[in-house]
Protein backbone atom coordinates (compact mmCIF):
# COMPACT_ATOMS: atom_id res chain seq x y z
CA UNK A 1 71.60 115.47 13.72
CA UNK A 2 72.87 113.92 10.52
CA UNK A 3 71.88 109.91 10.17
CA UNK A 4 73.74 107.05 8.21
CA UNK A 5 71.41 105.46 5.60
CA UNK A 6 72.55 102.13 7.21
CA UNK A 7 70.93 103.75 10.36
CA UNK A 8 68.27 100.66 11.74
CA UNK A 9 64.52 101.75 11.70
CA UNK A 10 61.64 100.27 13.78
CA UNK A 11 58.21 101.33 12.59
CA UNK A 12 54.91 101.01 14.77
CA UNK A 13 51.65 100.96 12.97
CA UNK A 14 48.74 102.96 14.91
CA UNK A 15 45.54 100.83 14.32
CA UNK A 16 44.07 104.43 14.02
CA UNK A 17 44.94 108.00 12.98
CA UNK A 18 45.95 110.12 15.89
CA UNK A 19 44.68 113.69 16.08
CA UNK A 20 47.05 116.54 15.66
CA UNK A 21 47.29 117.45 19.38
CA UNK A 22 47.87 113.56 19.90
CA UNK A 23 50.68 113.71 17.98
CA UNK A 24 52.23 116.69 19.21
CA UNK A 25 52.37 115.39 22.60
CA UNK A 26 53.22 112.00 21.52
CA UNK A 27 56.27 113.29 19.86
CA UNK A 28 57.26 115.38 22.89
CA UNK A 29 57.47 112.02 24.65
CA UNK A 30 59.59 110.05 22.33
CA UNK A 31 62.19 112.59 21.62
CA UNK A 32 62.11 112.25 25.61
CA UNK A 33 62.55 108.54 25.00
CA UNK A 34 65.14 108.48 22.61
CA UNK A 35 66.90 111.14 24.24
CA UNK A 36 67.36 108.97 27.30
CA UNK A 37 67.83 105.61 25.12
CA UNK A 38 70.76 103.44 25.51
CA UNK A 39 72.19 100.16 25.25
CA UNK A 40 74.50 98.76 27.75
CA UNK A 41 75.09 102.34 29.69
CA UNK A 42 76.05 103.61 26.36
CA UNK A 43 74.00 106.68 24.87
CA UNK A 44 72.28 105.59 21.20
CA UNK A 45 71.98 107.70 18.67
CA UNK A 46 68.66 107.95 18.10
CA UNK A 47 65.46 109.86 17.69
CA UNK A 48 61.85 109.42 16.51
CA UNK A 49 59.28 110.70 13.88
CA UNK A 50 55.95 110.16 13.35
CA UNK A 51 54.89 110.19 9.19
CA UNK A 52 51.09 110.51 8.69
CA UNK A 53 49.64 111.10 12.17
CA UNK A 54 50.00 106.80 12.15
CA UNK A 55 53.16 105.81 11.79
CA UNK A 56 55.71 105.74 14.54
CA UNK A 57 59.54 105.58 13.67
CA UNK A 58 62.39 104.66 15.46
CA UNK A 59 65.82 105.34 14.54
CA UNK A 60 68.98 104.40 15.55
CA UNK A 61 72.54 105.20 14.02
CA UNK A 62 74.82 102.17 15.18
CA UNK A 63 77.75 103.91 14.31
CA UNK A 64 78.06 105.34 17.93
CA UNK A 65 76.75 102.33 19.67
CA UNK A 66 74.83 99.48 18.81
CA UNK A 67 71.06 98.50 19.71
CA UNK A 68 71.15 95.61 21.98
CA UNK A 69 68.71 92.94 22.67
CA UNK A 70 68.13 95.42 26.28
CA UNK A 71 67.73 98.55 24.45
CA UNK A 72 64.91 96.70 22.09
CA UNK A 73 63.31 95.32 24.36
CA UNK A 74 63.33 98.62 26.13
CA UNK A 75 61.55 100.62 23.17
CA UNK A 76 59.34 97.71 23.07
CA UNK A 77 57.77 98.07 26.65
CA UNK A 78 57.73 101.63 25.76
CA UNK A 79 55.99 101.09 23.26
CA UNK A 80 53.62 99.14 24.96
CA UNK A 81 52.76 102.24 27.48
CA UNK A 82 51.96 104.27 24.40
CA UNK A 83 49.52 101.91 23.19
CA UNK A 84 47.83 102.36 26.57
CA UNK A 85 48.22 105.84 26.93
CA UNK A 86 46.73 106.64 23.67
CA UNK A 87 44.52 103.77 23.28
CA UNK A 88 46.38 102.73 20.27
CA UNK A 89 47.25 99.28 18.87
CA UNK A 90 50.66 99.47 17.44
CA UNK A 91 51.87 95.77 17.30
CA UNK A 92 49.06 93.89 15.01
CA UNK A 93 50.89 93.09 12.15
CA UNK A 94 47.57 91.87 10.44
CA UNK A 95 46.54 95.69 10.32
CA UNK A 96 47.71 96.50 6.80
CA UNK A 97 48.28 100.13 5.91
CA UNK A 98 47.67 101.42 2.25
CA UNK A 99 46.57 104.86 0.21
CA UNK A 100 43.38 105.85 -1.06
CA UNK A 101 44.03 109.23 -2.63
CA UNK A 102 45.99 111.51 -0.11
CA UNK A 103 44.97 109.51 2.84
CA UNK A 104 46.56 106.35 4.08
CA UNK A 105 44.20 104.06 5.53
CA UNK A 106 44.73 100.86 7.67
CA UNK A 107 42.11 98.03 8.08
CA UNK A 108 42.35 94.65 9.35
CA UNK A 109 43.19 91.75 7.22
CA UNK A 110 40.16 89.90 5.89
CA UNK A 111 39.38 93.54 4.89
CA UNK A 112 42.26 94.37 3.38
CA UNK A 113 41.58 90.83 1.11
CA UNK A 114 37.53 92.38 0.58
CA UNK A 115 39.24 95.57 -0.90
CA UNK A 116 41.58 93.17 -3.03
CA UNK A 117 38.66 91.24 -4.30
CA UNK A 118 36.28 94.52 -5.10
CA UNK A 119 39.54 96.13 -7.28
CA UNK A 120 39.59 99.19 -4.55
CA UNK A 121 43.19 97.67 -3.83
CA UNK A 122 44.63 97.17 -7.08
CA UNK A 123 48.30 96.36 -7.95
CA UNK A 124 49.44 100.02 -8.06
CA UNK A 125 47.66 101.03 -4.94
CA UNK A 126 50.88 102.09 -2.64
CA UNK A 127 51.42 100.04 0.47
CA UNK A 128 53.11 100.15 3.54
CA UNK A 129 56.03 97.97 4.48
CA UNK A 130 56.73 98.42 7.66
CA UNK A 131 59.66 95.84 7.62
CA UNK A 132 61.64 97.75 6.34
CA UNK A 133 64.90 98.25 8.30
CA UNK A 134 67.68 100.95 7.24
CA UNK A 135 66.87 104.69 6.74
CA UNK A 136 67.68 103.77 2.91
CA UNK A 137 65.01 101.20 2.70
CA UNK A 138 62.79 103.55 4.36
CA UNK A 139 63.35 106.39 1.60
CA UNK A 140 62.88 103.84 -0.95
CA UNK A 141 60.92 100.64 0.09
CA UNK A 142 58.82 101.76 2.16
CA UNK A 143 55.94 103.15 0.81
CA UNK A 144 55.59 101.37 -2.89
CA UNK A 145 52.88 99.66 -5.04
CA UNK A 146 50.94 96.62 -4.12
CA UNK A 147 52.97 94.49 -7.02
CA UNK A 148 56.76 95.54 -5.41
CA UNK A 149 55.75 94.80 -2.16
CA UNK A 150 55.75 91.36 0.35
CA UNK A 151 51.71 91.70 0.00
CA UNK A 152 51.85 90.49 -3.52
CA UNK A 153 53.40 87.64 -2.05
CA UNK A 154 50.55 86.84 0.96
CA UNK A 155 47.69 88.25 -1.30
CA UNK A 156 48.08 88.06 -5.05
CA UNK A 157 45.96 84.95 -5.38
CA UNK A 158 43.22 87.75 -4.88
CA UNK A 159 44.29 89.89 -7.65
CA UNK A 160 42.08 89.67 -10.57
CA UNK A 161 43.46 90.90 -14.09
């Protein structure tokens, strides 16, 4: 299934790495969800990936029908049972995702500000933002250094020369 660029994304941050058989089974379970998924009777076009054994993405391509307030609030309390099911937190915004080396990391926020402080987070160290909110933005705006992203913004007082 081809999807727009314009296509709206939702991402869910795992405070924790899932194993491989965790994510197996919790994909299994949203292409369930997203198969079923719809707004106002209408079927969405949708599906789900996961990036990184953390990261849970949800897609929708309004060009068939539209997300309503309903069908958010549906993935929401969905995504609410996963958290329980898997002993995951997926909505604390304050855990802040980032790379060291091949693996991406997440830690809370006066952490994250410790790492800024030491120079283990540095201006290029690639970030997550997880506001993102097209499939294009996700390509390109997702994942990007420390200085392009909205943590500069929150954090940069930290950032030593």
């Amino acid at each position: 299934m081809i999807f727009s660029e314009n296509s709206r994304v939702w991402i869910y941050q795992s405070d924790k790495q899932l194993t491989d058989a965790e994510t197996t089974a919790l994909q299994q379970q949203l292409n369930s969800f997203t198969t079923g998924w719809t707004a106002h009777n209408s079927q969405l076009k949708a599906k789900a990936e996961i990036r990184y054994n953390r990261f849970i993405i949800l897609i929708v391509d309004e060009s068939q029908a539209g997300a309503s307030g309903c069908s958010i609030d549906k993935s929401v309390n969905y995504m609410k049972q996963i958290e329980q099911q898997f002993g995951i937190n997926l909505f604390d915004r304050f855990n802040l995702a980032y790379r060291s080396g091949n693996e991406v990391v997440s830690v809370p926020r006066h952490t994250f500000e410790e790492l800024i402080t030491n120079k283990t987070i540095d201006t290029n160290t690639i970030v997550f933002n997880n506001m993102v909110q097209t499939v294009a933005d996700l390509e390109t705006k997702w994942e990007v250094p420390f200085k392009d992203s909205w943590h500069i913004r929150l954090f940069g007082s930290l950032v030593t020369q």
